[in-house]
Each structure stands twice: as C-alpha cells, then as structure tokens.
C-alpha atoms as a PDB file:
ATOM      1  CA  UNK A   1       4.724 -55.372  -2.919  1.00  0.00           C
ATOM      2  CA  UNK A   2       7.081 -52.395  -3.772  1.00  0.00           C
ATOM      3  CA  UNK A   3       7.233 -50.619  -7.065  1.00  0.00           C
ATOM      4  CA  UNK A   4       9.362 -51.885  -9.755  1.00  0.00           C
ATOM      5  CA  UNK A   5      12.000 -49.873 -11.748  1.00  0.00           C
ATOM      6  CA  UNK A   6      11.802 -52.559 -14.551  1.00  0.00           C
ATOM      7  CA  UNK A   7      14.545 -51.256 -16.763  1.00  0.00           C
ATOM      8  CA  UNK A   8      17.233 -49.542 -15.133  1.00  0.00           C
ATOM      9  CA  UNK A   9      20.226 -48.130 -16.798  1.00  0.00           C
ATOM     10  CA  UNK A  10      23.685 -48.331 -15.014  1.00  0.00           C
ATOM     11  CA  UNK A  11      23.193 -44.505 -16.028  1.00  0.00           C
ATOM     12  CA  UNK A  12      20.170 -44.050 -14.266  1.00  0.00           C
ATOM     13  CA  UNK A  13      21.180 -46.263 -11.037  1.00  0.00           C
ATOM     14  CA  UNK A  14      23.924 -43.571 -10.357  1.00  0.00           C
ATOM     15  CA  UNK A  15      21.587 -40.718 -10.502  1.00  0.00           C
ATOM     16  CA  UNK A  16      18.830 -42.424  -8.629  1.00  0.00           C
ATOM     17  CA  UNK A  17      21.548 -42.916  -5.865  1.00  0.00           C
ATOM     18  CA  UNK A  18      22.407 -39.174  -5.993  1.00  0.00           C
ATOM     19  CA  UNK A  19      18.524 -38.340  -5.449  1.00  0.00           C
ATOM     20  CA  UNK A  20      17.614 -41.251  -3.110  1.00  0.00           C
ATOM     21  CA  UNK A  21      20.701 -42.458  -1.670  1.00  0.00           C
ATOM     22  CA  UNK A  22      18.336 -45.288   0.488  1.00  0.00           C
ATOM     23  CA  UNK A  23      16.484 -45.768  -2.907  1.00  0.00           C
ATOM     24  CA  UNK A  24      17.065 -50.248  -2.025  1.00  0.00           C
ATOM     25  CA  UNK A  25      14.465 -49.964   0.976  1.00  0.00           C
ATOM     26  CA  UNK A  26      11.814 -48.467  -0.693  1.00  0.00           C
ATOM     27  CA  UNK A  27      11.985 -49.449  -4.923  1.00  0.00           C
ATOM     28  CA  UNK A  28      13.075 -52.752  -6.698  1.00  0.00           C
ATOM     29  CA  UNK A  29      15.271 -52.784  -9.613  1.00  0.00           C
ATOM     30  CA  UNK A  30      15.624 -54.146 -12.449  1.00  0.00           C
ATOM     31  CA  UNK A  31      18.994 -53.478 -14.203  1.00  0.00           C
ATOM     32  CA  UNK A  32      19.389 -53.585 -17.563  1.00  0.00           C
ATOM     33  CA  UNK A  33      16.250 -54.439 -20.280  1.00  0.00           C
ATOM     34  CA  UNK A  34      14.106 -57.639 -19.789  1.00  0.00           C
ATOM     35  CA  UNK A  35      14.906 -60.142 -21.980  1.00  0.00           C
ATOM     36  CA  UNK A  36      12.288 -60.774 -24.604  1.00  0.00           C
ATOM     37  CA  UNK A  37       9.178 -62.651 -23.305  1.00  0.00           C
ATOM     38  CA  UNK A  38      10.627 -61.227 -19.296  1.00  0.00           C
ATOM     39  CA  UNK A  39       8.773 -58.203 -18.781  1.00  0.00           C
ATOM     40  CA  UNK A  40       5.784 -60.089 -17.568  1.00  0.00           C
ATOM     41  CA  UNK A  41       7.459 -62.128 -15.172  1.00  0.00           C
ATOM     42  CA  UNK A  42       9.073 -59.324 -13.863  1.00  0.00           C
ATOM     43  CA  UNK A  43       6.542 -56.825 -13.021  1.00  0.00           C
ATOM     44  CA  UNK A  44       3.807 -59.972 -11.983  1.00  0.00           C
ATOM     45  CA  UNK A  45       2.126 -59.090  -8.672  1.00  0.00           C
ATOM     46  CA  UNK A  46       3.343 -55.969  -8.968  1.00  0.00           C
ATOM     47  CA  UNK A  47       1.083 -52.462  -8.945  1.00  0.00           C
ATOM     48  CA  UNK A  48       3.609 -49.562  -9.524  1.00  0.00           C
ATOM     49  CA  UNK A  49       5.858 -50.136 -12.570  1.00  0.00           C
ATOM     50  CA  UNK A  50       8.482 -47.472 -13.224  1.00  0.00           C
ATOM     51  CA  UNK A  51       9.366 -47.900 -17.206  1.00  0.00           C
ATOM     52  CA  UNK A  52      12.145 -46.416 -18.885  1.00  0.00           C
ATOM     53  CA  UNK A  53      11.880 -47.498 -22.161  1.00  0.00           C
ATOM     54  CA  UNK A  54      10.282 -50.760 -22.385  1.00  0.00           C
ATOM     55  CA  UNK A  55       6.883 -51.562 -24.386  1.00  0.00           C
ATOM     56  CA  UNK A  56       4.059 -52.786 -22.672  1.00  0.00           C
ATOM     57  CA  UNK A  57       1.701 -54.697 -25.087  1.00  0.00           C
ATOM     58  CA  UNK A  58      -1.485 -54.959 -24.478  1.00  0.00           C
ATOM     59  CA  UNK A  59      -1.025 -58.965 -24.510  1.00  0.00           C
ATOM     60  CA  UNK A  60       1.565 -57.904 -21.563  1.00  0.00           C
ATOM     61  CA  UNK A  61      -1.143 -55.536 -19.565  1.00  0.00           C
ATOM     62  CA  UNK A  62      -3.121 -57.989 -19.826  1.00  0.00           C
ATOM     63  CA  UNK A  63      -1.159 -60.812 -18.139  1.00  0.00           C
ATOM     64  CA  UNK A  64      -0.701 -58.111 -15.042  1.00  0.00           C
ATOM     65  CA  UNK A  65      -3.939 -58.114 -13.623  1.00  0.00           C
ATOM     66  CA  UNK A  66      -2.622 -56.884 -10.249  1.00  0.00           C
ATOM     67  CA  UNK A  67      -1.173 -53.993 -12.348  1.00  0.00           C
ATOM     68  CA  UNK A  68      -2.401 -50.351 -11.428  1.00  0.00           C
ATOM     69  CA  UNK A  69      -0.400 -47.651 -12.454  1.00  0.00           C
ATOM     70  CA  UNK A  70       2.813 -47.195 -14.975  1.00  0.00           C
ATOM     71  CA  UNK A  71       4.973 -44.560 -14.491  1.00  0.00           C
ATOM     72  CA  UNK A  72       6.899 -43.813 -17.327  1.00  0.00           C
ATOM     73  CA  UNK A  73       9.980 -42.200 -17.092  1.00  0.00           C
ATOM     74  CA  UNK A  74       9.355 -39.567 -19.817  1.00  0.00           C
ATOM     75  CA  UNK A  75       6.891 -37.835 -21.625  1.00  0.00           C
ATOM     76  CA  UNK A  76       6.072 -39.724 -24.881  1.00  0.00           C
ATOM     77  CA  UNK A  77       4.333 -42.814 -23.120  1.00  0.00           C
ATOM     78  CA  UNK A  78       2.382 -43.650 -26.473  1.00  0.00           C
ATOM     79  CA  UNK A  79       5.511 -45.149 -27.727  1.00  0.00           C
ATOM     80  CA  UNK A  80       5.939 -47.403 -24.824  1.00  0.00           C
ATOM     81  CA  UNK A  81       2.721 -48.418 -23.437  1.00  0.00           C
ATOM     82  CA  UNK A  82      -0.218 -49.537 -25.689  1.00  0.00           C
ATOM     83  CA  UNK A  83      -2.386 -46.690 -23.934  1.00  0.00           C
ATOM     84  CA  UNK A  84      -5.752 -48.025 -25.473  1.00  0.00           C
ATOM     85  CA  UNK A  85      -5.532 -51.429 -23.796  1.00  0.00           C
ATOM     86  CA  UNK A  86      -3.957 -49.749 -20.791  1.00  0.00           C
ATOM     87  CA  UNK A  87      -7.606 -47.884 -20.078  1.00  0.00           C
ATOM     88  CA  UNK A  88      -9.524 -50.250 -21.380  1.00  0.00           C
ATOM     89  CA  UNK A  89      -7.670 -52.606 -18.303  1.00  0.00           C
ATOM     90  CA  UNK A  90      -8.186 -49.664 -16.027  1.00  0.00           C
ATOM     91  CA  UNK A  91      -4.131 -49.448 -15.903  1.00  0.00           C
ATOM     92  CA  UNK A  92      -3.500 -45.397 -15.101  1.00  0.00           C
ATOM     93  CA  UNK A  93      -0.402 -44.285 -17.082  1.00  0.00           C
ATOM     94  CA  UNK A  94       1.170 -41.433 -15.810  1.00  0.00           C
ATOM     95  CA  UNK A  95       4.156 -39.468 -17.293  1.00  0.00           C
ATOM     96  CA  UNK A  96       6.805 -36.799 -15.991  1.00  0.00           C
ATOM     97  CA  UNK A  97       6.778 -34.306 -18.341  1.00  0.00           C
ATOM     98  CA  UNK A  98       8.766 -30.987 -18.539  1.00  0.00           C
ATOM     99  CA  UNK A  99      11.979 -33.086 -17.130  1.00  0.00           C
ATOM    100  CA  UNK A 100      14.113 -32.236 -19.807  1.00  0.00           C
ATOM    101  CA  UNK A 101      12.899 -29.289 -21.772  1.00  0.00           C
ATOM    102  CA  UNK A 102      16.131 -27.665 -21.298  1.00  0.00           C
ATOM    103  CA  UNK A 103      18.100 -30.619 -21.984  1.00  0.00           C
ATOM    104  CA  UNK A 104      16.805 -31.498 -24.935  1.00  0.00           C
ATOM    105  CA  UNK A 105      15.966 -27.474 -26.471  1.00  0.00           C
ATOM    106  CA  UNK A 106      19.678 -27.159 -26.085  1.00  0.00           C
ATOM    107  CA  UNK A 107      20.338 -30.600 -27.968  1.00  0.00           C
ATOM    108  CA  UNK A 108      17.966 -29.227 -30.752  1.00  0.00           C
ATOM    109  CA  UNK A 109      20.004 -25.924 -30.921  1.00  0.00           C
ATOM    110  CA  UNK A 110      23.294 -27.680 -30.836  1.00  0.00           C
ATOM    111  CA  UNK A 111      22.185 -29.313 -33.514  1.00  0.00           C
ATOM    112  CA  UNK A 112      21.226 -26.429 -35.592  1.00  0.00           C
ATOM    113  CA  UNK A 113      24.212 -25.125 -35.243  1.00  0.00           C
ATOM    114  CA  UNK A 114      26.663 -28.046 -36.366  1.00  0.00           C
ATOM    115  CA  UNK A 115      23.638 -28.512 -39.279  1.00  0.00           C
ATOM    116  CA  UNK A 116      24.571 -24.716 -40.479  1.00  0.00           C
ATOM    117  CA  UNK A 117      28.581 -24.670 -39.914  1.00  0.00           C
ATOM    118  CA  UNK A 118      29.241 -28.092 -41.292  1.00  0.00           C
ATOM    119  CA  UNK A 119      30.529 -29.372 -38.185  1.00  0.00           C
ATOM    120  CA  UNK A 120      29.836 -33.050 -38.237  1.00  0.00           C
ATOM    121  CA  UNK A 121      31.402 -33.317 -41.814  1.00  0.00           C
ATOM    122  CA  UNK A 122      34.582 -31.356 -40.702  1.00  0.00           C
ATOM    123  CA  UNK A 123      35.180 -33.498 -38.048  1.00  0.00           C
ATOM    124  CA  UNK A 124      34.619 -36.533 -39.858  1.00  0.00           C
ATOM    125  CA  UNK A 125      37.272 -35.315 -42.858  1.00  0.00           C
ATOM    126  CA  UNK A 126      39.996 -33.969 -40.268  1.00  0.00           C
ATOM    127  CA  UNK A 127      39.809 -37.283 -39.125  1.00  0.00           C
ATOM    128  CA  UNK A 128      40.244 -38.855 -42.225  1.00  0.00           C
ATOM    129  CA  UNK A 129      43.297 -36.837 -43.126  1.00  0.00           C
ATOM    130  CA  UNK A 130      41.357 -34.332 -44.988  1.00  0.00           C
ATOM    131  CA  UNK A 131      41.493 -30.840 -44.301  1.00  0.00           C
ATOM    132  CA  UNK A 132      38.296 -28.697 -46.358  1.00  0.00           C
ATOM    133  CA  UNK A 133      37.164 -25.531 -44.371  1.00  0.00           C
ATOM    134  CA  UNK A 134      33.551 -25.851 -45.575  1.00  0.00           C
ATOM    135  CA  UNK A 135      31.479 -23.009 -45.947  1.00  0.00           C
ATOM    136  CA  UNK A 136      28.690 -22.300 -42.918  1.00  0.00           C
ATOM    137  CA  UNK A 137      25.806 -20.099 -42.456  1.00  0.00           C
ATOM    138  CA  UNK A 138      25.399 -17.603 -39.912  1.00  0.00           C
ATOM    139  CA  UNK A 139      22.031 -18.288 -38.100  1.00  0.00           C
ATOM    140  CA  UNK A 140      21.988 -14.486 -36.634  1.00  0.00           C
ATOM    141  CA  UNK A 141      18.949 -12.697 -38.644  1.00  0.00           C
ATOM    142  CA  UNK A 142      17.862 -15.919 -39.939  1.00  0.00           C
ATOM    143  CA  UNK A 143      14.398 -17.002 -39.144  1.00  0.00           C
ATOM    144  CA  UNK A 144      13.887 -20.394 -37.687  1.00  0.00           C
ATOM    145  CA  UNK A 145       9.914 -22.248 -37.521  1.00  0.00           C
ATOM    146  CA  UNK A 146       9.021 -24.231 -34.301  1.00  0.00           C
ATOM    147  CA  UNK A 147       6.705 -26.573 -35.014  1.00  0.00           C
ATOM    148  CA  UNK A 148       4.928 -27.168 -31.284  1.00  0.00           C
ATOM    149  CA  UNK A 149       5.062 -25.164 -28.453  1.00  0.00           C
ATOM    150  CA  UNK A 150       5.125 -26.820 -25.571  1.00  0.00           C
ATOM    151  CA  UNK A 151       7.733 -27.225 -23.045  1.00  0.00           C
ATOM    152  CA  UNK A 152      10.776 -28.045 -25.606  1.00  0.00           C
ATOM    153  CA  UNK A 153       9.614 -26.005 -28.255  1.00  0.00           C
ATOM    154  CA  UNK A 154       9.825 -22.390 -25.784  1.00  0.00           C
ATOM    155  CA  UNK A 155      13.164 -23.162 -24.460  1.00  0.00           C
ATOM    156  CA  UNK A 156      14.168 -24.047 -28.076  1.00  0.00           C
ATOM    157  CA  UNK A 157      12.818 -20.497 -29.001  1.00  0.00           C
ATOM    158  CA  UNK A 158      14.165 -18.351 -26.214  1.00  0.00           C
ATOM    159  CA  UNK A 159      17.399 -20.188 -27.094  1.00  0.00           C
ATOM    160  CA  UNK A 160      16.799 -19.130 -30.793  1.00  0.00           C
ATOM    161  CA  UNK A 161      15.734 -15.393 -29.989  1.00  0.00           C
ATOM    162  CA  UNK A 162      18.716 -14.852 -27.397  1.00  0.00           C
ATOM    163  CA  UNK A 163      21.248 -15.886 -30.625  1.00  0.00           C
ATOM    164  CA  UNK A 164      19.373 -12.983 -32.837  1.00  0.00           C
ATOM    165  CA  UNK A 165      16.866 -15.307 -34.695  1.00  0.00           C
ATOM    166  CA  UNK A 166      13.557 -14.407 -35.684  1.00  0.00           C
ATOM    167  CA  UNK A 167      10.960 -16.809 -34.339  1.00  0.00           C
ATOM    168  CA  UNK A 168       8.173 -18.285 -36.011  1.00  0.00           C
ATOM    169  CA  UNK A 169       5.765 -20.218 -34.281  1.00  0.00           C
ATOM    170  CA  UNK A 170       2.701 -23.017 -35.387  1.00  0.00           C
ATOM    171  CA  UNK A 171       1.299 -25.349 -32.390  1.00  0.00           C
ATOM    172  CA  UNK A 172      -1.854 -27.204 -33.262  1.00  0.00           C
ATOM    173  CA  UNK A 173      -3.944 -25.526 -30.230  1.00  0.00           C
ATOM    174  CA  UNK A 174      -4.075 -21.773 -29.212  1.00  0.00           C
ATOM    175  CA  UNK A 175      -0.765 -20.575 -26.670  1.00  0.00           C
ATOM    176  CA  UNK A 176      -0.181 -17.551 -24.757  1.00  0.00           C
ATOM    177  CA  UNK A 177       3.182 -15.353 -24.965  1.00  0.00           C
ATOM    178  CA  UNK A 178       4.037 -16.123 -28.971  1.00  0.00           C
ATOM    179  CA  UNK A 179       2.425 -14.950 -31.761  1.00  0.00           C
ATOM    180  CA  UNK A 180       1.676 -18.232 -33.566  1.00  0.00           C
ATOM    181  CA  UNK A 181       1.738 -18.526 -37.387  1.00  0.00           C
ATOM    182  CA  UNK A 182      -0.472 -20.250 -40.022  1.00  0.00           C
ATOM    183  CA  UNK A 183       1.890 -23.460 -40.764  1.00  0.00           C
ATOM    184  CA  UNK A 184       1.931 -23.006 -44.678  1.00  0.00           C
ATOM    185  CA  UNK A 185       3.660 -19.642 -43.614  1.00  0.00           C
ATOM    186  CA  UNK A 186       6.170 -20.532 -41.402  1.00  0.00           C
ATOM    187  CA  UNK A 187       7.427 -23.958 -43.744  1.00  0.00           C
ATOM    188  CA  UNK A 188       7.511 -20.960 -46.529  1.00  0.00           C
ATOM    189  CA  UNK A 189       9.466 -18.393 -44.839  1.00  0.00           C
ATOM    190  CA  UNK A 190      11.620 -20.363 -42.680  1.00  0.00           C
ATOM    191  CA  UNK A 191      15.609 -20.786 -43.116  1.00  0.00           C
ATOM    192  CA  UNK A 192      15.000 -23.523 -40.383  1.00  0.00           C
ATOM    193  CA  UNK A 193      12.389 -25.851 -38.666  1.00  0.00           C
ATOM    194  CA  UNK A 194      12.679 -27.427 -35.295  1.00  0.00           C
ATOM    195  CA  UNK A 195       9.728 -30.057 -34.384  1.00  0.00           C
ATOM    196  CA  UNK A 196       8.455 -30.396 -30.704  1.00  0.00           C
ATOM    197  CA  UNK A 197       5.685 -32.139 -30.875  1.00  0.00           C
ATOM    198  CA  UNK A 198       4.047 -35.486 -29.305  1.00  0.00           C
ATOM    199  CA  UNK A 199       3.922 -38.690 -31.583  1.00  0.00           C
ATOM    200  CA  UNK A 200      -0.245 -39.189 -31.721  1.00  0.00           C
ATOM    201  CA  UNK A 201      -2.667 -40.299 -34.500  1.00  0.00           C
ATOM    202  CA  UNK A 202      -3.245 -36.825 -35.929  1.00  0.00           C
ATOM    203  CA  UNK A 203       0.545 -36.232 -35.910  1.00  0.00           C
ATOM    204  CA  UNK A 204       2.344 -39.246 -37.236  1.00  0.00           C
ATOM    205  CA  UNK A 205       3.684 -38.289 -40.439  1.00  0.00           C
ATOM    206  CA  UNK A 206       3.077 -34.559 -40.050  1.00  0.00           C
ATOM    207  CA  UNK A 207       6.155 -33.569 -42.333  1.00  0.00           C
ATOM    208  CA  UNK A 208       5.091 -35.594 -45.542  1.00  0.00           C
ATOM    209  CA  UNK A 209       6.234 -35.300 -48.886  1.00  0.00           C
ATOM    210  CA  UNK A 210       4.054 -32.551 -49.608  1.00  0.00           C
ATOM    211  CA  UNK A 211       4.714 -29.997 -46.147  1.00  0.00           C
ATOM    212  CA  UNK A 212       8.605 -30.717 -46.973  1.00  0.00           C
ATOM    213  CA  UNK A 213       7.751 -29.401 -50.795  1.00  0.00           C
ATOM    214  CA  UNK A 214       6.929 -26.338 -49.038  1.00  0.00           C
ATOM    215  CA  UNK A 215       9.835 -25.771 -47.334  1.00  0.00           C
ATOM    216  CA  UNK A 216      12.012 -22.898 -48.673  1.00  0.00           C
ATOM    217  CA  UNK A 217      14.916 -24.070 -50.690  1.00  0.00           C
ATOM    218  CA  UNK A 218      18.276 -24.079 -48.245  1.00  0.00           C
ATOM    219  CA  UNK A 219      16.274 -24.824 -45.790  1.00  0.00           C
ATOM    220  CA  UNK A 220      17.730 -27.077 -42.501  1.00  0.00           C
ATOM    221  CA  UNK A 221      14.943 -29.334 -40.562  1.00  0.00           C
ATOM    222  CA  UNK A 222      16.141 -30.484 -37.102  1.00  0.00           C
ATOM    223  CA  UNK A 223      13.866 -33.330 -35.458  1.00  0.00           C
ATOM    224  CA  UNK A 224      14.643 -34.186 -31.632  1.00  0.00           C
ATOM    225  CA  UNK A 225      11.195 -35.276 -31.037  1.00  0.00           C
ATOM    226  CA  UNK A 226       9.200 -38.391 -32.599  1.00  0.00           C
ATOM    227  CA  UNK A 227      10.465 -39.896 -35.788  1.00  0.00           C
ATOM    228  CA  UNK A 228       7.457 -41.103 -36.523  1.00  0.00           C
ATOM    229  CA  UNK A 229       6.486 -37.319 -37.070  1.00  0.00           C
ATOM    230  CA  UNK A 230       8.300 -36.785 -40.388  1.00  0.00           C
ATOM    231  CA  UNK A 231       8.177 -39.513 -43.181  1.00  0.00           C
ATOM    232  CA  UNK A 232      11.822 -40.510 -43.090  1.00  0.00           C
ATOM    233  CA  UNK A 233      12.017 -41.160 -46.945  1.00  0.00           C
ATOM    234  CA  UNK A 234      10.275 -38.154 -48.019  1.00  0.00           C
ATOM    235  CA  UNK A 235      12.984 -36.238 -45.911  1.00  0.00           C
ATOM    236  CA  UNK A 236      16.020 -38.049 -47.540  1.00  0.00           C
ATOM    237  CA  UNK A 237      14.743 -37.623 -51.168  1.00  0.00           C
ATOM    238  CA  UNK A 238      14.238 -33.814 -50.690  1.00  0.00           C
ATOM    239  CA  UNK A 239      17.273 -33.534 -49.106  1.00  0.00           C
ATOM    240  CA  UNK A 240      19.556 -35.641 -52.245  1.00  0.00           C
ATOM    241  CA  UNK A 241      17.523 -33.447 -54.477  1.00  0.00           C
ATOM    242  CA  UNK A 242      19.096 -30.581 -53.286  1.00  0.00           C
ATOM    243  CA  UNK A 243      16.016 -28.767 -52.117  1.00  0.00           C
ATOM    244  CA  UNK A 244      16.597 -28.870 -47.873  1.00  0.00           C
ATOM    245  CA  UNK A 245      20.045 -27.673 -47.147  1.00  0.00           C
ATOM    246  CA  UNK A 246      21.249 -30.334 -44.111  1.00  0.00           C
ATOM    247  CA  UNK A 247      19.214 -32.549 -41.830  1.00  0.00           C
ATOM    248  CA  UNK A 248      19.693 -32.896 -38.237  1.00  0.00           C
ATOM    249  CA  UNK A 249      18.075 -36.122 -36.522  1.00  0.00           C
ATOM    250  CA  UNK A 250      18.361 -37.243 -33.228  1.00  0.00           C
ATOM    251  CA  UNK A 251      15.504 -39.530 -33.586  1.00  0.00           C
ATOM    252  CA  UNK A 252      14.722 -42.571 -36.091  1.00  0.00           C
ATOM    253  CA  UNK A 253      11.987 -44.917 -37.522  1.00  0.00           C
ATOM    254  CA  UNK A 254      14.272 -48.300 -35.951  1.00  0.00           C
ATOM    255  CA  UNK A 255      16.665 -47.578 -33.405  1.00  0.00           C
ATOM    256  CA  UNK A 256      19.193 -48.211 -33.248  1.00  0.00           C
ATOM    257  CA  UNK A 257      20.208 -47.795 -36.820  1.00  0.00           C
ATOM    258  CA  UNK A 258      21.639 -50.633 -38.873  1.00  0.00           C
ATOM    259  CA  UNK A 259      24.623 -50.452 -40.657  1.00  0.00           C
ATOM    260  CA  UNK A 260      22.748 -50.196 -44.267  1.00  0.00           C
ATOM    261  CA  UNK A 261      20.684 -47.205 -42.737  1.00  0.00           C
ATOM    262  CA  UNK A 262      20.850 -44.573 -45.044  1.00  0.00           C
ATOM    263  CA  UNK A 263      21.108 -41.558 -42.972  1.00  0.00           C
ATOM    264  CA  UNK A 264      24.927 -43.436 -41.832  1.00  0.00           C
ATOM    265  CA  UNK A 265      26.326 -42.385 -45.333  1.00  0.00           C
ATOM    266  CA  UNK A 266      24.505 -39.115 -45.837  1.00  0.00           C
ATOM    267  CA  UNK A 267      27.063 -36.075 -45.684  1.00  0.00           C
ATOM    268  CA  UNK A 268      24.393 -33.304 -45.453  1.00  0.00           C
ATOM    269  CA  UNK A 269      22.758 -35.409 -42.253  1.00  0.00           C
ATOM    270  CA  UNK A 270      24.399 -34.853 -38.627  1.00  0.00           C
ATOM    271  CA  UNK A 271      22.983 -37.294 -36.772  1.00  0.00           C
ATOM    272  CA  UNK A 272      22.989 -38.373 -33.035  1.00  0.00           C
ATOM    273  CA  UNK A 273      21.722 -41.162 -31.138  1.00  0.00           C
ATOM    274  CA  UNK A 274      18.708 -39.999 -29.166  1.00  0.00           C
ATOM    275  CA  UNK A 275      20.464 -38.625 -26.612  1.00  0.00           C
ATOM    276  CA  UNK A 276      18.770 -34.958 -26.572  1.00  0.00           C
ATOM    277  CA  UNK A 277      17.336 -35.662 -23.184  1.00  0.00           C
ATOM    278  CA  UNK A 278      20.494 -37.068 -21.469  1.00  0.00           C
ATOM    279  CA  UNK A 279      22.026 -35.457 -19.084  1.00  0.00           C
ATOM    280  CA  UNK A 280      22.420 -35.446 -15.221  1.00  0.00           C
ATOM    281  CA  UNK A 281      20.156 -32.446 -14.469  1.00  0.00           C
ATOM    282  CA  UNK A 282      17.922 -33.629 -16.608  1.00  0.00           C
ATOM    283  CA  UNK A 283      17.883 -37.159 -15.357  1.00  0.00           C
ATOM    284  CA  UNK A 284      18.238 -36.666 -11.175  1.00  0.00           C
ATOM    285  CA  UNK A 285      14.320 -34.210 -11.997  1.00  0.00           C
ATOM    286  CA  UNK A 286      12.680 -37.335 -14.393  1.00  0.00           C
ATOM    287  CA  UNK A 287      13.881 -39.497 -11.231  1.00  0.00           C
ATOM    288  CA  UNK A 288      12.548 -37.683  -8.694  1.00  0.00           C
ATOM    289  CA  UNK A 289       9.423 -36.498 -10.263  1.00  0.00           C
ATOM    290  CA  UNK A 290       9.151 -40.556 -10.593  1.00  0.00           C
ATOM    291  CA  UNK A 291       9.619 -41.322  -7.466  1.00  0.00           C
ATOM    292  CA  UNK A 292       6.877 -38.614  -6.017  1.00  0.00           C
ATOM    293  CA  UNK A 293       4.408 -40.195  -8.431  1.00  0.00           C
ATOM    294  CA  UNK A 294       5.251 -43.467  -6.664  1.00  0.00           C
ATOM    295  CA  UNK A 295       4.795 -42.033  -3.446  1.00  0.00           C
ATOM    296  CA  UNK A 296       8.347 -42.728  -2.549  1.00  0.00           C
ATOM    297  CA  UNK A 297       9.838 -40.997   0.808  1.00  0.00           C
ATOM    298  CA  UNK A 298      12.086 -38.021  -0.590  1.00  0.00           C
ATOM    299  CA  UNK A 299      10.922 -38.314  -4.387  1.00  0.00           C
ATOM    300  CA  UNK A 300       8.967 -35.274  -3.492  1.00  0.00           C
ATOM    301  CA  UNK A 301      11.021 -31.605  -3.872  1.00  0.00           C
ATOM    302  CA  UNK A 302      14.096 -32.821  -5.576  1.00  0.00           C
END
C-alpha cells in the first residue's frame, strides 16, 4: 500500500504539486485533519505515514500494527508522536529537520524588531483612530542571548550580528564557531533572549519563574520554538510587573488561543499564530525532504 499524507493542508497540496507535480501516482492524501477518533482508520494497513501535525497516541500506534515508519513533517516530533510507545512498537520516527531554519530565524527577528519599535501596538491604535508615535529602541549595539544553537538559533544570530548586535550564546552541549556563555550570564547581560531549542524532558519549563528573575530589567524575550519551554504564567506576571520590557510569542501552551487567553489583551505582547515556519521555500524543502524519506520518485534533490 502507498504512503499516506494523513493531514494535508490546502497550503501544503499546492506546494507538494509544485515539487511533485505527479505526486497522485505515487502518495495518498488526506486533506484536511482527521476527525477525532479517524486517524486510525485512516492510516490502517498502512506502513509510511507522512504527519503534519496530528498526534499519534500510543493507544493509536498501537491499533497500526502494520505501521513502520512516521515521517513527520517537521522537526519537533515529540509533540506529535508519543515517541516512547512508538519504539517500544518498533515504529521508526523520522523527522526533516533544518527545513525552515531560515524561515523561522527571520520570523524570530521580525519579531524582535516589532517587540522593540512598538509595532504591533501602533498598528492596532492607528486602526482604532488613535494616533500615539510610541517610543522604540534601537537594537544596533544592543546585546541579544540565544538560548540553543542549532539550526534556528545560527541563522537567528548571523541575522542578529549582520544588524550590529552583540551575540551571546548558551546551548546545553558543546558547538563549534560561537563562543558559548554560562546561561546565568547571558539572562544577566542580555537586552534580549531568543529560544531555539527542542521541547524534551530536561527542557520543558526551562524559563521558570526563577531564570526570568534573572533577566535584566527592560529586557524583551522572543519564543518561536516550544511553548512548553517557558512557563507561560511566570512570563506574564514578570512582564505586568514591569520587569521584561515586551514579549514576543509565536508559540502557546493551547493553540489556538481562546478568546479569554490572556496574552489577546496584553499591550506589551506581539503575538502571532505559529506561523514562523510558513512559507513557500520553506515548505516545497520540508516536502521534498519528506518525500525522499518515503522513497518517493523525485523527492530526492529538490
């Protein structure tokens, strides 16, 4: 039986087209995101699932016992796939990573920058018939912290360095090329942090209450990674107490947000809807890296 693309986006059906115009002889889709209690159904008998976005329990792996491989469309599979049951099934889960480093680095920087020149709040007063040039920051000279290192994290900082910042860099393992700080030092002497790392058990909550205490005061935090890496409520308290400066999220505990989520009636939040990774270029490479994983003709070189 073919692979399955069991969650395709109208989005992602266009750019699959563009990459593999003759994708419908060689890959089933699914368009659109199984209905609740359909993902089994839809990927039974199958052993090559492409997943988007969808979360494979491990009471769903185990109702796939023809089920080989996942492919996830992405990096972050952790947040998708109940990896644990997933190997202890013998299910191999493999990811595309590096896809959208630029995509999203530049989302992170964009980000920074609206989060230091007001530029969210602007727009929304202009459109209310309010006209307030608010005061910015110029980012030139400042220093900004990356918190990981990986893909992301050294676009973000050759995108900081080429707009004069000064680059500080923690990353819980050794890397080459940077000069990597302790992380006490770099939340201390930072005008700005930017966090690129992958959601895991050692990481989940890694900007607590106490790590945002250490923060300069004025300082901005920018997140386009894992919510689940900063504690959400620690963040908005510091940030009403006047200690951070702005907050700039592009990722959430529950997405997406309700209309009593808090972060919707911040002014000192600019917020977007985890979009940091979407764009063309950056989806026609996660769809053909996916289809060379799936050992599709002409996924390969794309």
């Amino acid at each position: 039986m073919r692979p399955l693309f069991i969650d395709c986006s109208p989005f992602m059906h266009d750019r699959l087209a563009e990459v593999l115009p003759d994708h419908a002889a060689h890959l089933d889709l699914h368009i659109g995101d199984p209905a609740t209690g359909e993902l089994t159904r839809l990927a039974a008998g199958r052993e090559i699932v492409l997943n988007g976005h969808s979360y494979f329990s491990a009471a769903d792996l185990a109702a796939l016992p023809d089920l080989k491989r996942i492919i996830f469309l992405g990096a972050g599979a952790s947040s998708y796939v109940d990896m644990a049951a997933a190997a202890r099934l013998g299910i191999t889960v493999e990811t595309c990573p590096g896809y959208g480093d630029r995509a999203v680095a530049e989302h992170a920087f964009a980000l920074l920058l609206a989060a230091a020149r007001q530029v969210a709040g602007m727009d929304r007063d202009l459109r209310h018939g309010h006209w307030d040039p608010l005061e910015g920051i110029e980012l030139g000279g400042r220093t900004v912290g990356v918190l990981g290192f990986g893909g992301i994290g050294r676009t973000f900082a050759r995108i900081a360095e080429g707009f004069g910042m000064k680059v500080l860099v923690w990353n819980r393992s050794p890397v080459e090329g940077h000069e990597q700080r302790p992380l006490a030092e770099v939340l201390a002497r930072a005008d700005a942090v930017s966090l690129h790392m992958a959601l895991t058990a050692e990481t989940r909550g890694f900007l607590h209450a106490e790590r945002i205490a250490m923060l300069r005061k004025g300082a901005i935090v920018v997140n386009t990674a894992r919510a689940g890496l900063i504690d959400e409520s620690a963040l908005l308290a510091a940030l009403r107490a006047g200690h951070l400066r702005h907050v700039a999220l592009d990722v959430f505990d529950a997405e997406p947000l309700a209309p009593d989520n808090p972060w919707l009636s911040e002014p000192r939040a600019t917020i977007t809807s985890h979009a940091g990774y979407k764009t063309p270029e950056a989806s026609r490479r996660l769809i053909a890296m996916g289809l060379a994983r799936a050992g599709i003709p002409g996924g390969e070189g794309r």
